[in-house]
C-alpha atoms as a PDB file:
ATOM      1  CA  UNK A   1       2.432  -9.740  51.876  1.00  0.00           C
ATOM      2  CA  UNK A   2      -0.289 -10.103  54.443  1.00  0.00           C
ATOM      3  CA  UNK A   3       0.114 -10.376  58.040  1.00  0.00           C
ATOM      4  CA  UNK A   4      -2.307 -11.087  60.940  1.00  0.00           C
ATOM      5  CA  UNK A   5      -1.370  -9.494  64.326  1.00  0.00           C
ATOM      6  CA  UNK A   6      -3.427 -11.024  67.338  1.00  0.00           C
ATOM      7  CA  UNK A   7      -2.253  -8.795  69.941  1.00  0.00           C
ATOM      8  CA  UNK A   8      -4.320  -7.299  73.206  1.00  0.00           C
ATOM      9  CA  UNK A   9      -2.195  -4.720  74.129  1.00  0.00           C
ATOM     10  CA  UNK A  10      -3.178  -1.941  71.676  1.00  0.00           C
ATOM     11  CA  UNK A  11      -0.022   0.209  72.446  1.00  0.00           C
ATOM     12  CA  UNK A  12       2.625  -2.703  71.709  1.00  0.00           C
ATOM     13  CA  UNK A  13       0.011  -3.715  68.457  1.00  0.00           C
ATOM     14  CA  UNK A  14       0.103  -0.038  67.121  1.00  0.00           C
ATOM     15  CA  UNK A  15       4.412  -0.133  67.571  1.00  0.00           C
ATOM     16  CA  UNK A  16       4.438  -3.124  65.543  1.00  0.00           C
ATOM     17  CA  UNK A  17       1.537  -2.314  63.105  1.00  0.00           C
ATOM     18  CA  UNK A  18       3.634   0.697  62.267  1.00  0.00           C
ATOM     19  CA  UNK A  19       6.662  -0.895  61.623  1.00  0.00           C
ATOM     20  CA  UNK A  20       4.970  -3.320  59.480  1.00  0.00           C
ATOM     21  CA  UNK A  21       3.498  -0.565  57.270  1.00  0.00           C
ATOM     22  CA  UNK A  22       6.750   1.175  57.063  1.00  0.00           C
ATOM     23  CA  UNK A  23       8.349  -1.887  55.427  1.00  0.00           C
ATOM     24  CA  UNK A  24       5.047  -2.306  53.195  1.00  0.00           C
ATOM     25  CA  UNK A  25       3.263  -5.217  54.744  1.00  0.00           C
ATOM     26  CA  UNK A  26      -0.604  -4.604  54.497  1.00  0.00           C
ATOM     27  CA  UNK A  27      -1.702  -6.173  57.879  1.00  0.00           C
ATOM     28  CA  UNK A  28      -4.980  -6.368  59.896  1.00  0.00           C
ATOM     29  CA  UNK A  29      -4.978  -6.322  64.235  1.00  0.00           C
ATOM     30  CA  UNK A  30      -7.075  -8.682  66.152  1.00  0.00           C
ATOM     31  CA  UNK A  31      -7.377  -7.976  70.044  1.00  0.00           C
ATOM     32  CA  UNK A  32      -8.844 -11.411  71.134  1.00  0.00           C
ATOM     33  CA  UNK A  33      -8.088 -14.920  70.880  1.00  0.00           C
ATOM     34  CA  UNK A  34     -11.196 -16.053  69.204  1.00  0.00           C
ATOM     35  CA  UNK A  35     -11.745 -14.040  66.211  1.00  0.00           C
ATOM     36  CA  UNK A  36      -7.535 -13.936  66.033  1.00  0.00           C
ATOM     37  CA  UNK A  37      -8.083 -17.518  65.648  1.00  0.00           C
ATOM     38  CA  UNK A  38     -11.324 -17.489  62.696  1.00  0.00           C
ATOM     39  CA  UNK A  39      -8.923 -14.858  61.073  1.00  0.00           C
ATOM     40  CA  UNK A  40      -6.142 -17.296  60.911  1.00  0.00           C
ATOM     41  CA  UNK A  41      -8.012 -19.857  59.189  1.00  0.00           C
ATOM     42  CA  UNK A  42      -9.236 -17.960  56.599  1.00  0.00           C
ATOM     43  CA  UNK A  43      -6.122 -18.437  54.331  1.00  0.00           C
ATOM     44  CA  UNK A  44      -5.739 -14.716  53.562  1.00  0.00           C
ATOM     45  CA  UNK A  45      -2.635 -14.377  55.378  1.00  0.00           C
ATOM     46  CA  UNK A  46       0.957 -15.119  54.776  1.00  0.00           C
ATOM     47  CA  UNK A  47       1.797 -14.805  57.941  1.00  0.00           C
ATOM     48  CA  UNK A  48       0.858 -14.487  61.480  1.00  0.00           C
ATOM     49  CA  UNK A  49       2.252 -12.744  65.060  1.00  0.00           C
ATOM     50  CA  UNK A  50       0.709 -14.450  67.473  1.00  0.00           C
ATOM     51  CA  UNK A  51       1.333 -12.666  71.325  1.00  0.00           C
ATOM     52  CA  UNK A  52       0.951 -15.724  74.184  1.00  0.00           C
ATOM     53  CA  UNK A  53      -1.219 -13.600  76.357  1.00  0.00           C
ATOM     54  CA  UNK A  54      -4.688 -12.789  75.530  1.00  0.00           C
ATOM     55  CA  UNK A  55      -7.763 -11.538  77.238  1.00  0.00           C
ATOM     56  CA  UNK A  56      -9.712 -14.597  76.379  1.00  0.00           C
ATOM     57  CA  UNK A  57      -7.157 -16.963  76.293  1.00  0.00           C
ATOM     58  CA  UNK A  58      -4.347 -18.212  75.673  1.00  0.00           C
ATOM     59  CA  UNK A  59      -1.945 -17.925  72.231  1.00  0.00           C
ATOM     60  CA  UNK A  60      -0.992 -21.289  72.614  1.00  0.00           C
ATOM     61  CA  UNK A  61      -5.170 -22.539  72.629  1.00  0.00           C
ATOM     62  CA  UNK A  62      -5.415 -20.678  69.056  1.00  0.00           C
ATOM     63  CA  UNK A  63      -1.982 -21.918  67.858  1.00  0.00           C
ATOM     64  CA  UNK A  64      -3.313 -25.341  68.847  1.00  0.00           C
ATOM     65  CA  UNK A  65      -6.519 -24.806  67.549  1.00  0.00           C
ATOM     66  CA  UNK A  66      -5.102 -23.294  63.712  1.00  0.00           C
ATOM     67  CA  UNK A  67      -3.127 -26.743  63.665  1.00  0.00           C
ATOM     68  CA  UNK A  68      -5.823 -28.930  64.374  1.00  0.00           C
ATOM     69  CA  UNK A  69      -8.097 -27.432  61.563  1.00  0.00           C
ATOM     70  CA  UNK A  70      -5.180 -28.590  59.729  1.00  0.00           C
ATOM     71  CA  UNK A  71      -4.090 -24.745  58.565  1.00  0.00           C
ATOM     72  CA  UNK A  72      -0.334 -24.319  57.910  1.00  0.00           C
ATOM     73  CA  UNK A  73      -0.514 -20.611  58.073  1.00  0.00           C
ATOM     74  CA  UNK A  74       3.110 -19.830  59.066  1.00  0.00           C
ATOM     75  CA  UNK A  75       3.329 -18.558  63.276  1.00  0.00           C
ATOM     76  CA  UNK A  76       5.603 -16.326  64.772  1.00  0.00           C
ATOM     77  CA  UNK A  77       4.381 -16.274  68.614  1.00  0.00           C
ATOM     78  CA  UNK A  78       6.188 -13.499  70.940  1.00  0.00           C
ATOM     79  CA  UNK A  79       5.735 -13.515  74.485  1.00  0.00           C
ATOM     80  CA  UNK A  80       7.785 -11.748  77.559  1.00  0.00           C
ATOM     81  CA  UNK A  81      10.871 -12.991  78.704  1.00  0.00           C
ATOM     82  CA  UNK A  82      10.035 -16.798  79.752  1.00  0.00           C
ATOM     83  CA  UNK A  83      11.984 -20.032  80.015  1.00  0.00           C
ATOM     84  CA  UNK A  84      13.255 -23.432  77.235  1.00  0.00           C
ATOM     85  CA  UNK A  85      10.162 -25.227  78.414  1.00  0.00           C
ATOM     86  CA  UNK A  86       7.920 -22.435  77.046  1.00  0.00           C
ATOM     87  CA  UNK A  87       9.711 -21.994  74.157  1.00  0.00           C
ATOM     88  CA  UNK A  88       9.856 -26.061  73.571  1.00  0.00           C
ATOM     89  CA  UNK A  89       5.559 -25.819  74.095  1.00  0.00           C
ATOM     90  CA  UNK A  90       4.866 -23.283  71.744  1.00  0.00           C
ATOM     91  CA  UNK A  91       6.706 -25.063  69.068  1.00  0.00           C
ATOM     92  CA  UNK A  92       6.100 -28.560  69.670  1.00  0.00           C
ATOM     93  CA  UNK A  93       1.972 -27.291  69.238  1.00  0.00           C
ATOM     94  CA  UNK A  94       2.852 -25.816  65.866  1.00  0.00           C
ATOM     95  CA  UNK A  95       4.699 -22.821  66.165  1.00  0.00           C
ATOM     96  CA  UNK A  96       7.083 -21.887  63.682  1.00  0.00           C
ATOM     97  CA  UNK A  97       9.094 -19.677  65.436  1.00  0.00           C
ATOM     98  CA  UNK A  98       9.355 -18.053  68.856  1.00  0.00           C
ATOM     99  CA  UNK A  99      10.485 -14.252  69.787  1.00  0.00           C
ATOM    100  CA  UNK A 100      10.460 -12.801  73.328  1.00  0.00           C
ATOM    101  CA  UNK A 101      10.034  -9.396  74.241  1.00  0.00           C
ATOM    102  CA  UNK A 102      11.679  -6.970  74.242  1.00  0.00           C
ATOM    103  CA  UNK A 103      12.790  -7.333  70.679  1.00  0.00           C
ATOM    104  CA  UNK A 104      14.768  -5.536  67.901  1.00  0.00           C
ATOM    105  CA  UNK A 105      12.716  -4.060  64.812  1.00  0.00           C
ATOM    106  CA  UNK A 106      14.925  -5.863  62.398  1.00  0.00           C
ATOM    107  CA  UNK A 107      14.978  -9.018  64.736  1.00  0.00           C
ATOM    108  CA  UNK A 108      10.767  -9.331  63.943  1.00  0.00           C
ATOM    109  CA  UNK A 109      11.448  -8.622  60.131  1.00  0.00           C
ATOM    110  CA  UNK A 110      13.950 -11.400  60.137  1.00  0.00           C
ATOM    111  CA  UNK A 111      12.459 -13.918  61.561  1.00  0.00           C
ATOM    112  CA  UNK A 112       9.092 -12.927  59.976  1.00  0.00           C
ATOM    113  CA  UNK A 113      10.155 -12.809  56.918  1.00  0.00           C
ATOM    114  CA  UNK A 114      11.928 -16.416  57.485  1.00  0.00           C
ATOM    115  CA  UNK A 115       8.505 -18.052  58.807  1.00  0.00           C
ATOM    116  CA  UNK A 116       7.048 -17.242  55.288  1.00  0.00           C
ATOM    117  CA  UNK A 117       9.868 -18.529  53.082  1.00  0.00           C
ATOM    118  CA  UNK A 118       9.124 -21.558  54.977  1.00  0.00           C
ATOM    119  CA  UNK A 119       5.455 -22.130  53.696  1.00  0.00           C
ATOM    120  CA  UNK A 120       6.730 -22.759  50.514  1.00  0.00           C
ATOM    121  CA  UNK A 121       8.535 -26.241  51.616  1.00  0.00           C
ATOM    122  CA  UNK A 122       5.082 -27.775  52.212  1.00  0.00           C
ATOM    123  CA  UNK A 123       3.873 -28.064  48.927  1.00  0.00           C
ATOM    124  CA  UNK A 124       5.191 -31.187  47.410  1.00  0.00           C
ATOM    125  CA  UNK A 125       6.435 -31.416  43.753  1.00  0.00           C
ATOM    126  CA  UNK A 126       5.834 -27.057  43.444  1.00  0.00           C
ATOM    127  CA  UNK A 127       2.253 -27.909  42.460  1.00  0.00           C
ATOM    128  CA  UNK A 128      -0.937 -27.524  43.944  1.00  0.00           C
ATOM    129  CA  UNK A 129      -3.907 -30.329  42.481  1.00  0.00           C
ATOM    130  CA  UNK A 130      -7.582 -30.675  42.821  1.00  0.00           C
ATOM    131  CA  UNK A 131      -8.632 -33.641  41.300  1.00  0.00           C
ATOM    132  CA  UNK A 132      -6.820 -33.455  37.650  1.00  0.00           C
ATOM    133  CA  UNK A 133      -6.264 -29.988  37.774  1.00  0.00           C
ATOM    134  CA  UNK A 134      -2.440 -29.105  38.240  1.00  0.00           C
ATOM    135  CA  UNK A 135      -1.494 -25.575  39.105  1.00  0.00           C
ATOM    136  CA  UNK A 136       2.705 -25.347  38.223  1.00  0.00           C
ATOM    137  CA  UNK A 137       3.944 -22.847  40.825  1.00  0.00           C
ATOM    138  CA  UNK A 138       7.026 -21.796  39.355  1.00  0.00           C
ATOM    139  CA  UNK A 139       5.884 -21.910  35.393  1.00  0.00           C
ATOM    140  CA  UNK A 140       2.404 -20.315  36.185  1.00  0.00           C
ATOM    141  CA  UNK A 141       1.033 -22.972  33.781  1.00  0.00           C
ATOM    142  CA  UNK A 142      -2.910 -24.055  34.484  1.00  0.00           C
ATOM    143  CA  UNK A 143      -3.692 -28.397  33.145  1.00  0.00           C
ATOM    144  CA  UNK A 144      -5.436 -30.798  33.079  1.00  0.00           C
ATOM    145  CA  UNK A 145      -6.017 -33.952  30.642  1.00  0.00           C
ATOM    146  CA  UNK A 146      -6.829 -31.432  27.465  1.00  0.00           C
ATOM    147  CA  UNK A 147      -3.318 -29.518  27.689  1.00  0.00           C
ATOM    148  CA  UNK A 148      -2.497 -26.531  29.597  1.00  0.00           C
ATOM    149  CA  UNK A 149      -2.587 -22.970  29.818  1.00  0.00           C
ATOM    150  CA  UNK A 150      -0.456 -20.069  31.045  1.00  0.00           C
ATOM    151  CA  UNK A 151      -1.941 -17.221  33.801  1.00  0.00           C
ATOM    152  CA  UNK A 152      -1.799 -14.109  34.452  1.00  0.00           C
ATOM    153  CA  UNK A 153      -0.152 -12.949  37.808  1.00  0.00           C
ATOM    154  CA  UNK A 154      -3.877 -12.153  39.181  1.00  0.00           C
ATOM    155  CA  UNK A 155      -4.935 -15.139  37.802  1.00  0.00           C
ATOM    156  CA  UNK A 156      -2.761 -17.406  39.480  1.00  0.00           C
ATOM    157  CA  UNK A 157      -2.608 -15.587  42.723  1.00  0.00           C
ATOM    158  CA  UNK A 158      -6.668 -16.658  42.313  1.00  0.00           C
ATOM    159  CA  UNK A 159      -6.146 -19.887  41.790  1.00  0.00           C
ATOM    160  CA  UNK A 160      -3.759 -20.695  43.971  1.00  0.00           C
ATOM    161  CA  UNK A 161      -5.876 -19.426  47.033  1.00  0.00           C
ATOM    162  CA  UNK A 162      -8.543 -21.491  45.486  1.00  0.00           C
ATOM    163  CA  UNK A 163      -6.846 -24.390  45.346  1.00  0.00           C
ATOM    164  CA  UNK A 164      -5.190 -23.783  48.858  1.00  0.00           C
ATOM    165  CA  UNK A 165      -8.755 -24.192  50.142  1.00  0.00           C
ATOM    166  CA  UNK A 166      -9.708 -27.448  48.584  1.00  0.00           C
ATOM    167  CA  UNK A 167     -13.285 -28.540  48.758  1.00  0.00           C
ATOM    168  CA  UNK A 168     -14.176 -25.684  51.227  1.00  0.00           C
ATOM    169  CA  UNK A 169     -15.531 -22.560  50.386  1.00  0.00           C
ATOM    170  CA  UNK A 170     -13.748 -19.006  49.773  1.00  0.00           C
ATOM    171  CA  UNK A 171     -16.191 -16.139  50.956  1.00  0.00           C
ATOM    172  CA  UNK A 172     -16.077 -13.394  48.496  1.00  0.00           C
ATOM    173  CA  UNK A 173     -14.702 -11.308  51.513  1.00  0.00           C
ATOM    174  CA  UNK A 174     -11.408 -13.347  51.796  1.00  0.00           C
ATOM    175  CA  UNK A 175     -10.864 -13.917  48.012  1.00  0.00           C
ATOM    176  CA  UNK A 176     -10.945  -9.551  47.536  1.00  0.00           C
ATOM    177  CA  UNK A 177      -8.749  -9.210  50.791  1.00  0.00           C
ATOM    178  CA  UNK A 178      -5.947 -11.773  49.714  1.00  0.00           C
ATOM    179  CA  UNK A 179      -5.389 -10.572  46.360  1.00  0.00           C
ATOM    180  CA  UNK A 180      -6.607  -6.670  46.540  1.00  0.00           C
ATOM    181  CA  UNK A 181      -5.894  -5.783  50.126  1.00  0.00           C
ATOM    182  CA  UNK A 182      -7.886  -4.109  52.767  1.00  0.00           C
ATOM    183  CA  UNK A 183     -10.532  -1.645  51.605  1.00  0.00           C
ATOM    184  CA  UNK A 184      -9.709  -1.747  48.164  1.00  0.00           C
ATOM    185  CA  UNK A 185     -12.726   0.197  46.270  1.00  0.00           C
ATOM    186  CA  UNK A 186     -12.231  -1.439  42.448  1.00  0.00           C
ATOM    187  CA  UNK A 187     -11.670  -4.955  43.742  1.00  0.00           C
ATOM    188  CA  UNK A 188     -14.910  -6.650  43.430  1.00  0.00           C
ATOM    189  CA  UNK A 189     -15.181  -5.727  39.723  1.00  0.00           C
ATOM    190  CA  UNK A 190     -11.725  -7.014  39.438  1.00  0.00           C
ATOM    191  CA  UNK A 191     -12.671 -10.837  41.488  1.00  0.00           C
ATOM    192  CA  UNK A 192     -15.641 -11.234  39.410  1.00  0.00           C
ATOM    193  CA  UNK A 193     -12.758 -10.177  35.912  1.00  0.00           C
ATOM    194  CA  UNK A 194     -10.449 -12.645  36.692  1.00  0.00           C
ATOM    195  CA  UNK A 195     -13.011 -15.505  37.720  1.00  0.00           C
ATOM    196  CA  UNK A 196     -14.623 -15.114  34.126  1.00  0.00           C
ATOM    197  CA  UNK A 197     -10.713 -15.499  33.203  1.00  0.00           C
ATOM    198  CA  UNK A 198      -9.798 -18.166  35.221  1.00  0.00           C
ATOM    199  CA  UNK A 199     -13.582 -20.274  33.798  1.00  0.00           C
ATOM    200  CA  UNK A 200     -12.779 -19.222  29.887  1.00  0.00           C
ATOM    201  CA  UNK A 201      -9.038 -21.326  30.602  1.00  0.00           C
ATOM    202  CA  UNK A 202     -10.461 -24.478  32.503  1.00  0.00           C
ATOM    203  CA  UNK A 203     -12.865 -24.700  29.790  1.00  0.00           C
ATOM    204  CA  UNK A 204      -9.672 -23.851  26.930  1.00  0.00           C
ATOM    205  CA  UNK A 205      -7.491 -27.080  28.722  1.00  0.00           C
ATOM    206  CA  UNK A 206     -10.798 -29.078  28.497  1.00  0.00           C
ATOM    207  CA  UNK A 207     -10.970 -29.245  32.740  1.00  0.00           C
ATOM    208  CA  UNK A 208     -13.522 -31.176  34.780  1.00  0.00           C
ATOM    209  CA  UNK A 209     -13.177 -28.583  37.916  1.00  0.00           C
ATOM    210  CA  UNK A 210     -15.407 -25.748  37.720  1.00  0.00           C
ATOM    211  CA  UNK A 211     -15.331 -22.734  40.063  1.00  0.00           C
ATOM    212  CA  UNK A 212     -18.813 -22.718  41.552  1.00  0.00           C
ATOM    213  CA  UNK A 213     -20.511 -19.102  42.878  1.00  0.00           C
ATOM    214  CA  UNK A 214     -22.228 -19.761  45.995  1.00  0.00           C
ATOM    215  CA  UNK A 215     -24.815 -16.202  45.824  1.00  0.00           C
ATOM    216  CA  UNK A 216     -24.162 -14.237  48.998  1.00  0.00           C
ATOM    217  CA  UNK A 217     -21.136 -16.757  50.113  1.00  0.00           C
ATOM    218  CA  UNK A 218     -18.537 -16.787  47.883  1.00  0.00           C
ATOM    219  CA  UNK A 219     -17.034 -19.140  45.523  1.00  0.00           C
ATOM    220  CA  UNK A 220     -15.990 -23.695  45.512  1.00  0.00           C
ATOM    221  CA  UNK A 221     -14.391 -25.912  43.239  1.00  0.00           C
ATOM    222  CA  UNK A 222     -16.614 -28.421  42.210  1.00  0.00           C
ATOM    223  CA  UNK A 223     -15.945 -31.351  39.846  1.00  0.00           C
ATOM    224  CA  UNK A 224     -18.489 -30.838  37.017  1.00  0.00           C
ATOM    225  CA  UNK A 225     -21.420 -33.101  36.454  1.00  0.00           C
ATOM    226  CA  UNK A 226     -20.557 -35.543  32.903  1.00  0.00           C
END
């Protein structure tokens, strides 16, 4: 499970990068609002911790501005000791949850943990589409109009981002660091495995969507030319 932490103060962001690591969350830190922000809409994470103060602005701006680009990236926003009508703000602009400081360990886990088994509830039917192409969520089954086909773990975690992001693209960079982690030395052999994979079944069930390589971007799904 990935988590983004966009926190300024580095002392409080090492405390709770270390408690994530201890209960095996791979995570990445971002000090400022604006690049906390481009890393929340890049789909990699499965959560985010979101602090209400920051050097450049403030939590509630990125919050507003994740929503708005229409990314449902589940927030958990902290912030010091403040009153209802803050709370009622930061939730009515999209947050998912709300924690003030100072906080148990176990309290964060909880609720963290409870912001992500909410993502789940906004995907209709437990399938994700693009155009004819059906991705099955629970039976890890791949159609379209010539039949379907069952993935592999890897191959559906693929997939699944890809669909996630629609008609926009996936940089290379995001696809290795949502399935393979951080600084994972073998992953790009791996992404360009499982792509060849994931091409050899659309073209097995007979599919119209094709996953397009962008050289020196990353990767689209396109509907094929007839």
């Amino acid at each position: 499970m990935k988590i983004l932490l966009i926190e300024n103060n580095k002392k409080t962001a090492d405390k709770i990068g270390r408690l994530l690591s201890r209960n095996r969350f791979d995570y990445f830190t971002a000090f400022r609002g604006e690049n906390g922000a481009d890393e929340a809409m890049s789909g990699i994470y499965d959560a985010v911790i979101l602090d209400v103060a920051l050097p450049d602005c403030s939590g509630l701006d990125v919050l507003r501005q994740v929503r708005k680009s229409g990314h449902s990236v589940p927030i958990l926003m902290i912030s010091p000791k403040c009153g209802i009508s803050d709370k009622v703000r930061g939730l009515n602009s999209g947050a998912d949850d709300f924690l003030e400081r100072p906080f148990a360990d176990a309290e964060l886990l909880a609720r963290l943990c409870a912001v992500s088994r909410r993502k789940g509830e906004m995907i209709p039917d437990n399938a994700l589409s693009f155009g004819k192409l059906s991705l099955n969520l629970s039976t890890y089954e791949l159609s379209d109009a010539g039949g379907r086909v069952p993935l592999s773990n890897k191959e559906f975690e693929l997939m699944k981002f890809f669909l996630m992001q629609g008609h926009n693209v996936s940089s290379k960079e995001n696809s290795l660091t949502k399935l393979w982690g951080f600084d994972n030395p073998t992953a790009e052999n791996s992404l360009e495995v499982h792509i060849t994979y994931l091409r050899h079944k659309l073209k097995q069930i007979h599919s119209g969507i094709r996953i397009h390589c962008i050289k020196n971007v990353g990767y689209q799904l396109i509907q094929a030319e007839n």
